[in-house]
PDB file of N, CA and C in Angstrom:
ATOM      1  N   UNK A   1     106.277 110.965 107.091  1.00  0.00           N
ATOM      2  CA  UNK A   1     107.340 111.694 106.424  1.00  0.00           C
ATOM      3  C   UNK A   1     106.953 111.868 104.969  1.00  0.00           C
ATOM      4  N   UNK A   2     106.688 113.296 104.607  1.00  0.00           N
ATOM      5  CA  UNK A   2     106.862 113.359 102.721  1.00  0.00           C
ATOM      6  C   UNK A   2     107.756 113.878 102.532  1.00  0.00           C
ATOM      7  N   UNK A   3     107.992 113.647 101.118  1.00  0.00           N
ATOM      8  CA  UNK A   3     108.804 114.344 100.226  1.00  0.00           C
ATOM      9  C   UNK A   3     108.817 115.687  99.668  1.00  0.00           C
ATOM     10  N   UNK A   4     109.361 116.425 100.211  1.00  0.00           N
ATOM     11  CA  UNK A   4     109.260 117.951  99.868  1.00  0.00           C
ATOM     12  C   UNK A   4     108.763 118.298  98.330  1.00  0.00           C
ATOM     13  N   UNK A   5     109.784 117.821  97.898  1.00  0.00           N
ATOM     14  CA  UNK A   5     109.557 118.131  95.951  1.00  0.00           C
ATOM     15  C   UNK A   5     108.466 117.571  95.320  1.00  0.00           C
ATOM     16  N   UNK A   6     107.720 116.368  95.657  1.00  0.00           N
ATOM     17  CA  UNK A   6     106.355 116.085  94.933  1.00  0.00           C
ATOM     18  C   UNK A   6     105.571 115.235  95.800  1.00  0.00           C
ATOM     19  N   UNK A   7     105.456 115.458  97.202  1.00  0.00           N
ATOM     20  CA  UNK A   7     104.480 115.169  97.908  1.00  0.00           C
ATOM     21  C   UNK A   7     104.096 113.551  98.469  1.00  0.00           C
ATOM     22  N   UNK A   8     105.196 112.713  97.773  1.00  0.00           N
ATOM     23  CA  UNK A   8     104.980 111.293  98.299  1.00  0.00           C
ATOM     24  C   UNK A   8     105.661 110.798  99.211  1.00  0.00           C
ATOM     25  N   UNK A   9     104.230 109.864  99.732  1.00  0.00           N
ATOM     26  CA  UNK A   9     105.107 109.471 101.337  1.00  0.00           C
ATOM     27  C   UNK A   9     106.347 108.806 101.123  1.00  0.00           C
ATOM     28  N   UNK A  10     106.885 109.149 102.372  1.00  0.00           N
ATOM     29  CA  UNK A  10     108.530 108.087 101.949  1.00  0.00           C
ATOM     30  C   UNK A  10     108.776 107.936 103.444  1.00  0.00           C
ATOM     31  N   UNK A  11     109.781 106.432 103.607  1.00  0.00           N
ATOM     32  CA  UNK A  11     109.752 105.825 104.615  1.00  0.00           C
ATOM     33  C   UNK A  11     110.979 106.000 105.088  1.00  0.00           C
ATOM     34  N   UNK A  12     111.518 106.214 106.447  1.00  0.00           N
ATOM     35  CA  UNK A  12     112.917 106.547 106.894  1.00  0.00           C
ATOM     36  C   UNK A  12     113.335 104.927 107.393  1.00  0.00           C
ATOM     37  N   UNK A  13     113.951 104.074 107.037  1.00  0.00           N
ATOM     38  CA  UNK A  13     114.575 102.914 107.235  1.00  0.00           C
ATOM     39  C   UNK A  13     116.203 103.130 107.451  1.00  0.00           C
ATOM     40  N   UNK A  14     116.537 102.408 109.007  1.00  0.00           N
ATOM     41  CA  UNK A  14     117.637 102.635 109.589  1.00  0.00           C
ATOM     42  C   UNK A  14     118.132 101.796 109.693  1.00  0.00           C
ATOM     43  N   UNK A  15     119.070 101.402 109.384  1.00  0.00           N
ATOM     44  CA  UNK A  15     120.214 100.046 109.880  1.00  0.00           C
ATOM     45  C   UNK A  15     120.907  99.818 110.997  1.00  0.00           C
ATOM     46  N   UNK A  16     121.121  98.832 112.187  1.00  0.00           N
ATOM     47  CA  UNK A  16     122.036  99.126 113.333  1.00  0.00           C
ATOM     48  C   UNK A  16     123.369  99.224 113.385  1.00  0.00           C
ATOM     49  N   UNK A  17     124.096  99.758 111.806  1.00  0.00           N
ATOM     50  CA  UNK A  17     124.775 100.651 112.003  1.00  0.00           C
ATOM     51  C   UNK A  17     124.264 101.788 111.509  1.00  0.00           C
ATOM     52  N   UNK A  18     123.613 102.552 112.341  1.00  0.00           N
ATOM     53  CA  UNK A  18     123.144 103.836 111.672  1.00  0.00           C
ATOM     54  C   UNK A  18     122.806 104.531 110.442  1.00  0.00           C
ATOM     55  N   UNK A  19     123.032 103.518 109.563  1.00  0.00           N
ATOM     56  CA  UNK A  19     122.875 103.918 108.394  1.00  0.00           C
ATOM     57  C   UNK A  19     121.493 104.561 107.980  1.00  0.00           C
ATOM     58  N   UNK A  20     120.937 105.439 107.267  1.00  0.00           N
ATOM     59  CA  UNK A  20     119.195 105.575 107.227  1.00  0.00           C
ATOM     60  C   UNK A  20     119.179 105.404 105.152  1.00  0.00           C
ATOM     61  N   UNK A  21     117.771 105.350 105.009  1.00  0.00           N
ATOM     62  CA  UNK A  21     117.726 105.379 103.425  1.00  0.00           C
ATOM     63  C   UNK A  21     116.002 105.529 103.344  1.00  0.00           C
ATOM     64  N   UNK A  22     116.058 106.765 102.896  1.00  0.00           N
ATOM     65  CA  UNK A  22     114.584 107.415 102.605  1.00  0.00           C
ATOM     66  C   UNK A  22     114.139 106.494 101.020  1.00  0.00           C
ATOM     67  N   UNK A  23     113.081 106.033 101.520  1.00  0.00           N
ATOM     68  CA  UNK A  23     112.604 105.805 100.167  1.00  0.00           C
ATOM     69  C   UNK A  23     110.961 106.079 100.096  1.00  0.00           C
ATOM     70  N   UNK A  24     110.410 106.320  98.622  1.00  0.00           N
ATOM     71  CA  UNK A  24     109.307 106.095  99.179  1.00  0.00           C
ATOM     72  C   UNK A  24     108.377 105.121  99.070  1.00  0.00           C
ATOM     73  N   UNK A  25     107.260 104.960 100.190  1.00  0.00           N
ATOM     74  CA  UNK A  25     106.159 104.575 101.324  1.00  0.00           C
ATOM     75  C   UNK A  25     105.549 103.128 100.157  1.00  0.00           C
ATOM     76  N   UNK A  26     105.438 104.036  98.873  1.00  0.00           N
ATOM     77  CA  UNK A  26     104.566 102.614  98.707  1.00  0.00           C
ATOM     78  C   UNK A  26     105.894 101.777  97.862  1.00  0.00           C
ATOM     79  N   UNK A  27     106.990 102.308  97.405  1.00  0.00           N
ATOM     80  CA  UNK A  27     107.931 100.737  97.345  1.00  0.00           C
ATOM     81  C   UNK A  27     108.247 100.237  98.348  1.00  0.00           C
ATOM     82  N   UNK A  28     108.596 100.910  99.686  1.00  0.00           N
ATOM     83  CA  UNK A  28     108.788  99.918 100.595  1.00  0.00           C
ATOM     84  C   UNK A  28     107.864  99.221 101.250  1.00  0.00           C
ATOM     85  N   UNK A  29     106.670  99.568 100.785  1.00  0.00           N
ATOM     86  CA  UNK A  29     105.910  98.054 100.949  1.00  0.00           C
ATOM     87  C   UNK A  29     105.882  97.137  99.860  1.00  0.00           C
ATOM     88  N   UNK A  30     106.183  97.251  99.309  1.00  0.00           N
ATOM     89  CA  UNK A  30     106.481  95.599  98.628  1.00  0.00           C
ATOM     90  C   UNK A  30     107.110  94.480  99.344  1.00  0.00           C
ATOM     91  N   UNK A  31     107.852  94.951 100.985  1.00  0.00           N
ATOM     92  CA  UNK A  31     107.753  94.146 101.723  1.00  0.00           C
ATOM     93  C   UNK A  31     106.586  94.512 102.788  1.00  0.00           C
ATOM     94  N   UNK A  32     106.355  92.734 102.227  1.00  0.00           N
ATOM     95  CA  UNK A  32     104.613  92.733 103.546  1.00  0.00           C
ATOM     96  C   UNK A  32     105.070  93.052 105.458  1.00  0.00           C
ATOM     97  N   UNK A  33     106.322  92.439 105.205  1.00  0.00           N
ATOM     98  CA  UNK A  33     106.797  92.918 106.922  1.00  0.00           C
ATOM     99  C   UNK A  33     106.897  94.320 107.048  1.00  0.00           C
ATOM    100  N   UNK A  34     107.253  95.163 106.262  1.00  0.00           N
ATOM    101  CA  UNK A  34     107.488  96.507 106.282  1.00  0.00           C
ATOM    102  C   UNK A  34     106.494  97.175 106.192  1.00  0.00           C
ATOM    103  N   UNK A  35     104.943  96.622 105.187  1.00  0.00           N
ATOM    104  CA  UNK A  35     104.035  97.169 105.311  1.00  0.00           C
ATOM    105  C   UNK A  35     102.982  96.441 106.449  1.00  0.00           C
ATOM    106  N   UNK A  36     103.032  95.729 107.229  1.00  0.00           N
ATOM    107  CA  UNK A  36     102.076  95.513 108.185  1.00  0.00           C
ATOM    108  C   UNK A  36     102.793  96.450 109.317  1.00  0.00           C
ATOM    109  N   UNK A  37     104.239  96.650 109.540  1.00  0.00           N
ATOM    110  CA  UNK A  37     104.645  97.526 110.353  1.00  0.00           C
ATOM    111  C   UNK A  37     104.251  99.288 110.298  1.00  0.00           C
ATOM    112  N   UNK A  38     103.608  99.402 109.007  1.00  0.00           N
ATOM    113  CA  UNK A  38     103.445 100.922 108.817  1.00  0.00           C
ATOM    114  C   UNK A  38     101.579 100.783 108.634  1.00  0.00           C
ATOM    115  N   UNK A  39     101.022  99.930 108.708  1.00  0.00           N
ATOM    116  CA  UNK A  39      99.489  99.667 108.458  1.00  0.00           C
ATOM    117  C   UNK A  39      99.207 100.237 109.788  1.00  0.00           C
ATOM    118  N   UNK A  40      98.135 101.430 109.152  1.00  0.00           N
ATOM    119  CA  UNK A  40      97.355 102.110 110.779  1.00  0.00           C
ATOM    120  C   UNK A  40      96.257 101.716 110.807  1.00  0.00           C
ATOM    121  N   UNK A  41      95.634 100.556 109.867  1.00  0.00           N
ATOM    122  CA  UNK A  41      94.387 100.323 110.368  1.00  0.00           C
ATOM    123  C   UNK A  41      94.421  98.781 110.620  1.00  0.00           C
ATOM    124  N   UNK A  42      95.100  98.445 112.076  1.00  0.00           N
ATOM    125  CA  UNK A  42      95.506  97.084 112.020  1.00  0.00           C
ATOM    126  C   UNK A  42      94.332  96.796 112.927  1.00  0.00           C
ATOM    127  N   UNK A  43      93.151  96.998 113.198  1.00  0.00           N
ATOM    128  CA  UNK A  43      91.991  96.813 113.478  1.00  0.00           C
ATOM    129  C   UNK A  43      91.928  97.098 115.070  1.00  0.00           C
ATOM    130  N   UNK A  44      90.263  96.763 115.562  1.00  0.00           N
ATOM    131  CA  UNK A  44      90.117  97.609 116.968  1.00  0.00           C
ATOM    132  C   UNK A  44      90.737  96.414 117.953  1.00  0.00           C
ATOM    133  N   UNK A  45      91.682  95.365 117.979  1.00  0.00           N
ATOM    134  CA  UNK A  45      91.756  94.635 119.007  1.00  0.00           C
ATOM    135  C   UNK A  45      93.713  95.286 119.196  1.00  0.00           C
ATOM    136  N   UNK A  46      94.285  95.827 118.215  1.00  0.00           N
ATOM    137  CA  UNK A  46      95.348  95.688 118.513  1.00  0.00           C
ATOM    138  C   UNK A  46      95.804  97.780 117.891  1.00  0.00           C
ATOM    139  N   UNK A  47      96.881  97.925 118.920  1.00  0.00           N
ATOM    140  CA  UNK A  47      97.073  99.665 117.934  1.00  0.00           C
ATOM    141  C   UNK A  47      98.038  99.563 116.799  1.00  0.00           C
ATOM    142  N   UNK A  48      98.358 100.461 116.267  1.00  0.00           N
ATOM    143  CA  UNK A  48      98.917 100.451 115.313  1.00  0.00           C
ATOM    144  C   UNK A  48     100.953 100.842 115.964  1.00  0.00           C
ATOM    145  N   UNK A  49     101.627 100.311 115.013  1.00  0.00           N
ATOM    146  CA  UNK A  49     103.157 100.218 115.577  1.00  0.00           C
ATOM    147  C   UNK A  49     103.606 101.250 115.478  1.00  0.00           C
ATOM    148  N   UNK A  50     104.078 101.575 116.501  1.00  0.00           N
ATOM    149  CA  UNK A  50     105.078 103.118 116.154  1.00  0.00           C
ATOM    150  C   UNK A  50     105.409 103.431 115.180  1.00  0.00           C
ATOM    151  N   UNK A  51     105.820 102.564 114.489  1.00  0.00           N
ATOM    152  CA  UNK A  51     106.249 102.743 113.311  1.00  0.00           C
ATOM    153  C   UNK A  51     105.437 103.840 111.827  1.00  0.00           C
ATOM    154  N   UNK A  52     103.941 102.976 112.218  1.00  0.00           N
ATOM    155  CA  UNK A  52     103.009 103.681 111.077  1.00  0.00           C
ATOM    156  C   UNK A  52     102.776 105.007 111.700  1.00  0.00           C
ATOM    157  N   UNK A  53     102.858 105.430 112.892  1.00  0.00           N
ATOM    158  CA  UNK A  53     102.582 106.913 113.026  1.00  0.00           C
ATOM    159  C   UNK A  53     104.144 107.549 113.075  1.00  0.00           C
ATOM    160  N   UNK A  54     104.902 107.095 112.874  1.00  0.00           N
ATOM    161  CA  UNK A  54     106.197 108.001 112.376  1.00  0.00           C
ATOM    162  C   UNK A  54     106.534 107.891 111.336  1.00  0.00           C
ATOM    163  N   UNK A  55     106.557 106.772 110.576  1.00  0.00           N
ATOM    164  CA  UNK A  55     107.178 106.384 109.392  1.00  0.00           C
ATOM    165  C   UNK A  55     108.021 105.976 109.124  1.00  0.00           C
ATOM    166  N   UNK A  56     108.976 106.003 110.526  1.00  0.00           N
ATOM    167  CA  UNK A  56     110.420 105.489 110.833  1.00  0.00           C
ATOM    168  C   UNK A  56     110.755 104.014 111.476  1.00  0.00           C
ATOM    169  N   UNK A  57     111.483 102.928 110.471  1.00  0.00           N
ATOM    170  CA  UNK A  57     111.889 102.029 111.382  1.00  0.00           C
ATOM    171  C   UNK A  57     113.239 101.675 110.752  1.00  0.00           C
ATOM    172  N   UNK A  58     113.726 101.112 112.579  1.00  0.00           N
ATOM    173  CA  UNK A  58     114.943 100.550 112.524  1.00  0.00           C
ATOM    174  C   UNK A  58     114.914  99.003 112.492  1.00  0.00           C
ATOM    175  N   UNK A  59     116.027  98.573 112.567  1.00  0.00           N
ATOM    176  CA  UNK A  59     116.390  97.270 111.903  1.00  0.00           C
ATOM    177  C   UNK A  59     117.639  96.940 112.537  1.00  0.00           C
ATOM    178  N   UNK A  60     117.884  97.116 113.871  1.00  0.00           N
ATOM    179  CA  UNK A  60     119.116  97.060 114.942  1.00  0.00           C
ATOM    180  C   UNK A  60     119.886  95.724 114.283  1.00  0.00           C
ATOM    181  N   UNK A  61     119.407  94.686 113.582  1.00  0.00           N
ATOM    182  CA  UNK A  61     120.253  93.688 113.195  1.00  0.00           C
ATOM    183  C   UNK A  61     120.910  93.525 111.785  1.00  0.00           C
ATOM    184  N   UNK A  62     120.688  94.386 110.946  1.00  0.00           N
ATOM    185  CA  UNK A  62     120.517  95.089 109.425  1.00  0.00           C
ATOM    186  C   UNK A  62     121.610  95.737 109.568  1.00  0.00           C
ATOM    187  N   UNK A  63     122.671  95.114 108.954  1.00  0.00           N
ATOM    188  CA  UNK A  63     123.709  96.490 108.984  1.00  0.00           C
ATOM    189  C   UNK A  63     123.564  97.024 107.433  1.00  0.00           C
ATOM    190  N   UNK A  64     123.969  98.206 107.558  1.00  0.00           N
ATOM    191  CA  UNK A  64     123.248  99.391 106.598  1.00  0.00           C
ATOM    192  C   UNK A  64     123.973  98.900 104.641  1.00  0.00           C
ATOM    193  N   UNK A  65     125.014  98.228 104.540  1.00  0.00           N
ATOM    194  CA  UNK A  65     125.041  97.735 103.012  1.00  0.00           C
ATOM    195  C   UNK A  65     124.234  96.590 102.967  1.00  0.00           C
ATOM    196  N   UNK A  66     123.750  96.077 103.930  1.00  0.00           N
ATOM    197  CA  UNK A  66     123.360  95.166 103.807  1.00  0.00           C
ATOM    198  C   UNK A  66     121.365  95.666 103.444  1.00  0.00           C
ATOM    199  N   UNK A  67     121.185  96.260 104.174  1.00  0.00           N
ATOM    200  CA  UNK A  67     119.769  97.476 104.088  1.00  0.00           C
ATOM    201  C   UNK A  67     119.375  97.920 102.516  1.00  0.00           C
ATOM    202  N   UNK A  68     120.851  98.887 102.598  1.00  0.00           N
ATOM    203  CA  UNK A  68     121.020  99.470 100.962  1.00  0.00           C
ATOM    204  C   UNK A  68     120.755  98.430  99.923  1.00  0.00           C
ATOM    205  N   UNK A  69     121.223  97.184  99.703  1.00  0.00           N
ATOM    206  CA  UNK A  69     120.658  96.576  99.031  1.00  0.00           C
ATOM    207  C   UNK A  69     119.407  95.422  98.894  1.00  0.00           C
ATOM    208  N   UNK A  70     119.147  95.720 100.504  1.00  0.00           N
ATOM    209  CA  UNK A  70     117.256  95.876 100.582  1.00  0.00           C
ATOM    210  C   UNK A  70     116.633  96.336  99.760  1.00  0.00           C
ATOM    211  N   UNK A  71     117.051  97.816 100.284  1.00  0.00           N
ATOM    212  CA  UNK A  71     116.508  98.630  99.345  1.00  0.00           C
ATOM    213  C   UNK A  71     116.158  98.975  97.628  1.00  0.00           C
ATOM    214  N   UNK A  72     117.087  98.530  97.473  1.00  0.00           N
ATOM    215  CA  UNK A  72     117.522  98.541  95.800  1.00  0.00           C
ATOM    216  C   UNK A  72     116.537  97.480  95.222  1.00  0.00           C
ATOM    217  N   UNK A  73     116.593  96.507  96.209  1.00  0.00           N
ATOM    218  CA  UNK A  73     115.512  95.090  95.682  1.00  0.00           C
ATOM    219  C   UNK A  73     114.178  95.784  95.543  1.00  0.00           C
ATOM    220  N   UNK A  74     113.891  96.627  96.632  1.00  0.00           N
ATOM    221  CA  UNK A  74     112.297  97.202  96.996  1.00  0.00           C
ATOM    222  C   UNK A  74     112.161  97.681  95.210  1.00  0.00           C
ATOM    223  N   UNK A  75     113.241  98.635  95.378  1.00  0.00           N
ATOM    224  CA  UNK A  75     112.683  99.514  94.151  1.00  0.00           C
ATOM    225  C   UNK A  75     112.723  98.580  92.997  1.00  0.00           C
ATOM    226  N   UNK A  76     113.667  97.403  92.771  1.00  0.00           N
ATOM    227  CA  UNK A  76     113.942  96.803  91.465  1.00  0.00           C
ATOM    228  C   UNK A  76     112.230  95.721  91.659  1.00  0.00           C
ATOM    229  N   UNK A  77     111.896  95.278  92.344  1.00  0.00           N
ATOM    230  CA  UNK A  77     110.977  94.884  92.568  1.00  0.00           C
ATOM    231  C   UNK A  77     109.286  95.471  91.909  1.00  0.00           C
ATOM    232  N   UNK A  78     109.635  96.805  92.503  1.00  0.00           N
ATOM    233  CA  UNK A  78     108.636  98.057  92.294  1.00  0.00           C
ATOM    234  C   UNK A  78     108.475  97.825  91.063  1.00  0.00           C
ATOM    235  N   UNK A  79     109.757  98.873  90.441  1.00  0.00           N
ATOM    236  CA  UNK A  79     109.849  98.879  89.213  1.00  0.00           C
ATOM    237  C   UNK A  79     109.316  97.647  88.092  1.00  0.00           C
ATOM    238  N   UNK A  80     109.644  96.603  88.157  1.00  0.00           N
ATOM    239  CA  UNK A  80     109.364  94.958  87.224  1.00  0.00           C
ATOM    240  C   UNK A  80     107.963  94.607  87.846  1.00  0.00           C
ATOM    241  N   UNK A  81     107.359  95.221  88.793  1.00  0.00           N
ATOM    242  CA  UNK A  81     105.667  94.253  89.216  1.00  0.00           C
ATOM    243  C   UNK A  81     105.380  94.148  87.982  1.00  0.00           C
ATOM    244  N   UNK A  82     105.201  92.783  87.881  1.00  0.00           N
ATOM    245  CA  UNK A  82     103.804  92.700  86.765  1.00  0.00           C
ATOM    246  C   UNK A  82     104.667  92.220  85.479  1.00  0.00           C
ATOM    247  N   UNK A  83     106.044  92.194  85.283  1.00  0.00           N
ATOM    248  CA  UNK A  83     106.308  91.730  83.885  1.00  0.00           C
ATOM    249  C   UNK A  83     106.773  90.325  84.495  1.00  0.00           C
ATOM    250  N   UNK A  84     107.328  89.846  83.262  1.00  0.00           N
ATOM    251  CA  UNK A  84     106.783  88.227  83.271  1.00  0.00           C
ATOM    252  C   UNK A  84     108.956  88.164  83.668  1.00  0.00           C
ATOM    253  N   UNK A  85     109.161  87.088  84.252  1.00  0.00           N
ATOM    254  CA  UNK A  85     110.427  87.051  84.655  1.00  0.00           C
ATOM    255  C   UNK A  85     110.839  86.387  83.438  1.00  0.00           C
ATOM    256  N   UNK A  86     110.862  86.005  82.052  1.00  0.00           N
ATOM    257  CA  UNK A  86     111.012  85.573  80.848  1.00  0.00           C
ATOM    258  C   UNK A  86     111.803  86.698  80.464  1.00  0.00           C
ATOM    259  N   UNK A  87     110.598  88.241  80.482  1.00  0.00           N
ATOM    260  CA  UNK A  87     111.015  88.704  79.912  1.00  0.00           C
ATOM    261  C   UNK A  87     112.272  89.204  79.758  1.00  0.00           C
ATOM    262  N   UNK A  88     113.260  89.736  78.430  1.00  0.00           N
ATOM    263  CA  UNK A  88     114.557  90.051  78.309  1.00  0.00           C
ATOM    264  C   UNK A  88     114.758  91.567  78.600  1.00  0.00           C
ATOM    265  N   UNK A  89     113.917  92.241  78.982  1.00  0.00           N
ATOM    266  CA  UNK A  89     113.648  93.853  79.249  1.00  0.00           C
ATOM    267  C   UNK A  89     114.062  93.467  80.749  1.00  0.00           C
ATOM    268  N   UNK A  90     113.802  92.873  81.502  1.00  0.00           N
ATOM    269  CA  UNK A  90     113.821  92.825  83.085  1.00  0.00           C
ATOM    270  C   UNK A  90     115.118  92.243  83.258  1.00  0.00           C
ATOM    271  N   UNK A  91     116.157  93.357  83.844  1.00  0.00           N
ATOM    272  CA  UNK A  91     117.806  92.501  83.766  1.00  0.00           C
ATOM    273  C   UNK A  91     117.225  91.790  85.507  1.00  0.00           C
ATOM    274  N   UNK A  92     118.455  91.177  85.445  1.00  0.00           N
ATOM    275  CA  UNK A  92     118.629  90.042  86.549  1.00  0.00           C
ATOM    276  C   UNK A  92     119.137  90.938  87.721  1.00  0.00           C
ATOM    277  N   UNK A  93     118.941  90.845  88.902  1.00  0.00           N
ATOM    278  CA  UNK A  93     118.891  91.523  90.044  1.00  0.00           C
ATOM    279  C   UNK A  93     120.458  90.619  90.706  1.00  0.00           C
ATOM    280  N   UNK A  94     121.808  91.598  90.968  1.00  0.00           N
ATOM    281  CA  UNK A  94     122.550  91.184  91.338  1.00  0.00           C
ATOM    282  C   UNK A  94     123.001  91.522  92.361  1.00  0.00           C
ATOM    283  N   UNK A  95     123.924  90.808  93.129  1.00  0.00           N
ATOM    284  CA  UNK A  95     124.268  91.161  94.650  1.00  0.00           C
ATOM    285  C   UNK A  95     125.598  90.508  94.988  1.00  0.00           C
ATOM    286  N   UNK A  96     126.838  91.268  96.015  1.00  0.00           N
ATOM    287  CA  UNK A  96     127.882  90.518  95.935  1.00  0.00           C
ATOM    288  C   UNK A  96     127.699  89.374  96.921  1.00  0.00           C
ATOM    289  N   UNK A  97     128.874  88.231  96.265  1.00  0.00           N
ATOM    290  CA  UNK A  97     128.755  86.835  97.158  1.00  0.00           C
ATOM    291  C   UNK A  97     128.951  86.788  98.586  1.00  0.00           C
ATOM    292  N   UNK A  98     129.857  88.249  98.914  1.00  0.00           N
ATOM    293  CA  UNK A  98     130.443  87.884 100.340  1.00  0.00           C
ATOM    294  C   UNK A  98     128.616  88.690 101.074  1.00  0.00           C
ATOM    295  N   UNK A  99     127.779  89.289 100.645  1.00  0.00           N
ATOM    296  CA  UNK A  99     126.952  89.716 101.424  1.00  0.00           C
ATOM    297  C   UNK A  99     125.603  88.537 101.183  1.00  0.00           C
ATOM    298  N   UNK A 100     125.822  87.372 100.327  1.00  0.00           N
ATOM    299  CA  UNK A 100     124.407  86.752  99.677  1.00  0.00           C
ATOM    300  C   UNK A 100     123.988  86.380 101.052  1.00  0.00           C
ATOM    301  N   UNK A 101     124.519  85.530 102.249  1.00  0.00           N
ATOM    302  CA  UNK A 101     123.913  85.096 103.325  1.00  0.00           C
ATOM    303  C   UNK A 101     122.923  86.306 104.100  1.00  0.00           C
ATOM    304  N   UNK A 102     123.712  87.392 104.508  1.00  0.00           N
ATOM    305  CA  UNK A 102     123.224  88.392 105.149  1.00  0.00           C
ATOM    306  C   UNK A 102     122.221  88.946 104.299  1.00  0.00           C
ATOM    307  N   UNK A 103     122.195  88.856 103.119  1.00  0.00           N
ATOM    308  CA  UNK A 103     121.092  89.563 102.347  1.00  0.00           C
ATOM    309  C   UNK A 103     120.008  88.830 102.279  1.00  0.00           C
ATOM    310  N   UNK A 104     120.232  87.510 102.170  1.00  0.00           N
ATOM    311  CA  UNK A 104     119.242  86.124 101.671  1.00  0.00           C
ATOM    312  C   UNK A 104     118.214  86.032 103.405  1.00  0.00           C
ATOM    313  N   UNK A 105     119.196  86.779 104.421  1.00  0.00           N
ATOM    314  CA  UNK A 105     118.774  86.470 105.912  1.00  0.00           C
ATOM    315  C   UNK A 105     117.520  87.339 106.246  1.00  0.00           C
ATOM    316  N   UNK A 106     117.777  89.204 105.389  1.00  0.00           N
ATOM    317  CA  UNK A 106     117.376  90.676 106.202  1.00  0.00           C
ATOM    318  C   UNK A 106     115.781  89.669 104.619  1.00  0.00           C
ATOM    319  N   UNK A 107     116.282  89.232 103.571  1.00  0.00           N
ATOM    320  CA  UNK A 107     115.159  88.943 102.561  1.00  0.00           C
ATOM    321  C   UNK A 107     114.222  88.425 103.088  1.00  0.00           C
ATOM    322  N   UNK A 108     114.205  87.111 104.124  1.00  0.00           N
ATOM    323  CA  UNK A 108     113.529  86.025 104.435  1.00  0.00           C
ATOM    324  C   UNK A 108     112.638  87.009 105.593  1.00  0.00           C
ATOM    325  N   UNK A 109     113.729  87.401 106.393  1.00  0.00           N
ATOM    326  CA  UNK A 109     112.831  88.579 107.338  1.00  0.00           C
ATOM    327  C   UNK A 109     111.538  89.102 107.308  1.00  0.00           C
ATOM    328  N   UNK A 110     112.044  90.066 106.116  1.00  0.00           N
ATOM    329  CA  UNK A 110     111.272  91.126 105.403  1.00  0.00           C
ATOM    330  C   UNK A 110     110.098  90.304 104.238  1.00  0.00           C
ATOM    331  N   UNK A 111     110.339  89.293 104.179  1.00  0.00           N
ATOM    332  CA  UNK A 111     109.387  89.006 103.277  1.00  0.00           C
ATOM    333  C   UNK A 111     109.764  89.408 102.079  1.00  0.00           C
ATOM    334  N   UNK A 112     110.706  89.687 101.386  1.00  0.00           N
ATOM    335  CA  UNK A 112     110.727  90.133 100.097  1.00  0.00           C
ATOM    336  C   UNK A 112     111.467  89.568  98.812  1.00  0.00           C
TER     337      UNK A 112
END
């Protein structure tokens, strides 16, 4: 899947409530589960997951606010690689209390 307007891959991620959230390809690998699921060169003993030749995956146990602020991590993640967590430029990444379990759960998952 690209992006019409400037050509970068972007990943269709679905929640099992239907929810979807295009982002793109290389923030959502900043999770390693998300990117070994889209890796097409997972070598000659095994093929590559549906996933990497569509670009599309679901997450049947992910319900979709819970996804969305997957997501938000991917990019807040993206965005801060590489600065020092000291720093006062990098605000603090927040999330509400009633979702921290379910979020702390789809995190551990995903690797992220």
């Amino acid at each position: 899947m690209t992006n019409s307007h400037n050509a970068l891959p972007t990943v269709k991620l679905t929640s099992g409530d239907g929810f979807t959230f295009i982002i793109a390809k290389q923030v959502a690998e900043n999770s390693p589960t998300i990117k070994n699921m889209l890796d097409l060169s997972r070598g000659a003993d095994t093929a590559a997951f549906t996933e990497a030749l569509t670009n599309e995956i679901s997450f049947p146990e992910i319900k979709g606010k819970v996804l969305e602020r997957v997501c938000q991590y991917l990019v807040y993640k993206h965005r801060y690689a590489g600065a020092d967590a000291s720093d006062a430029s990098v605000p603090e990444f927040r999330f509400d209390l009633e979702l921290a379990l379910e979020v702390l759960m789809a995190a551990d998952y995903l690797d992220c």
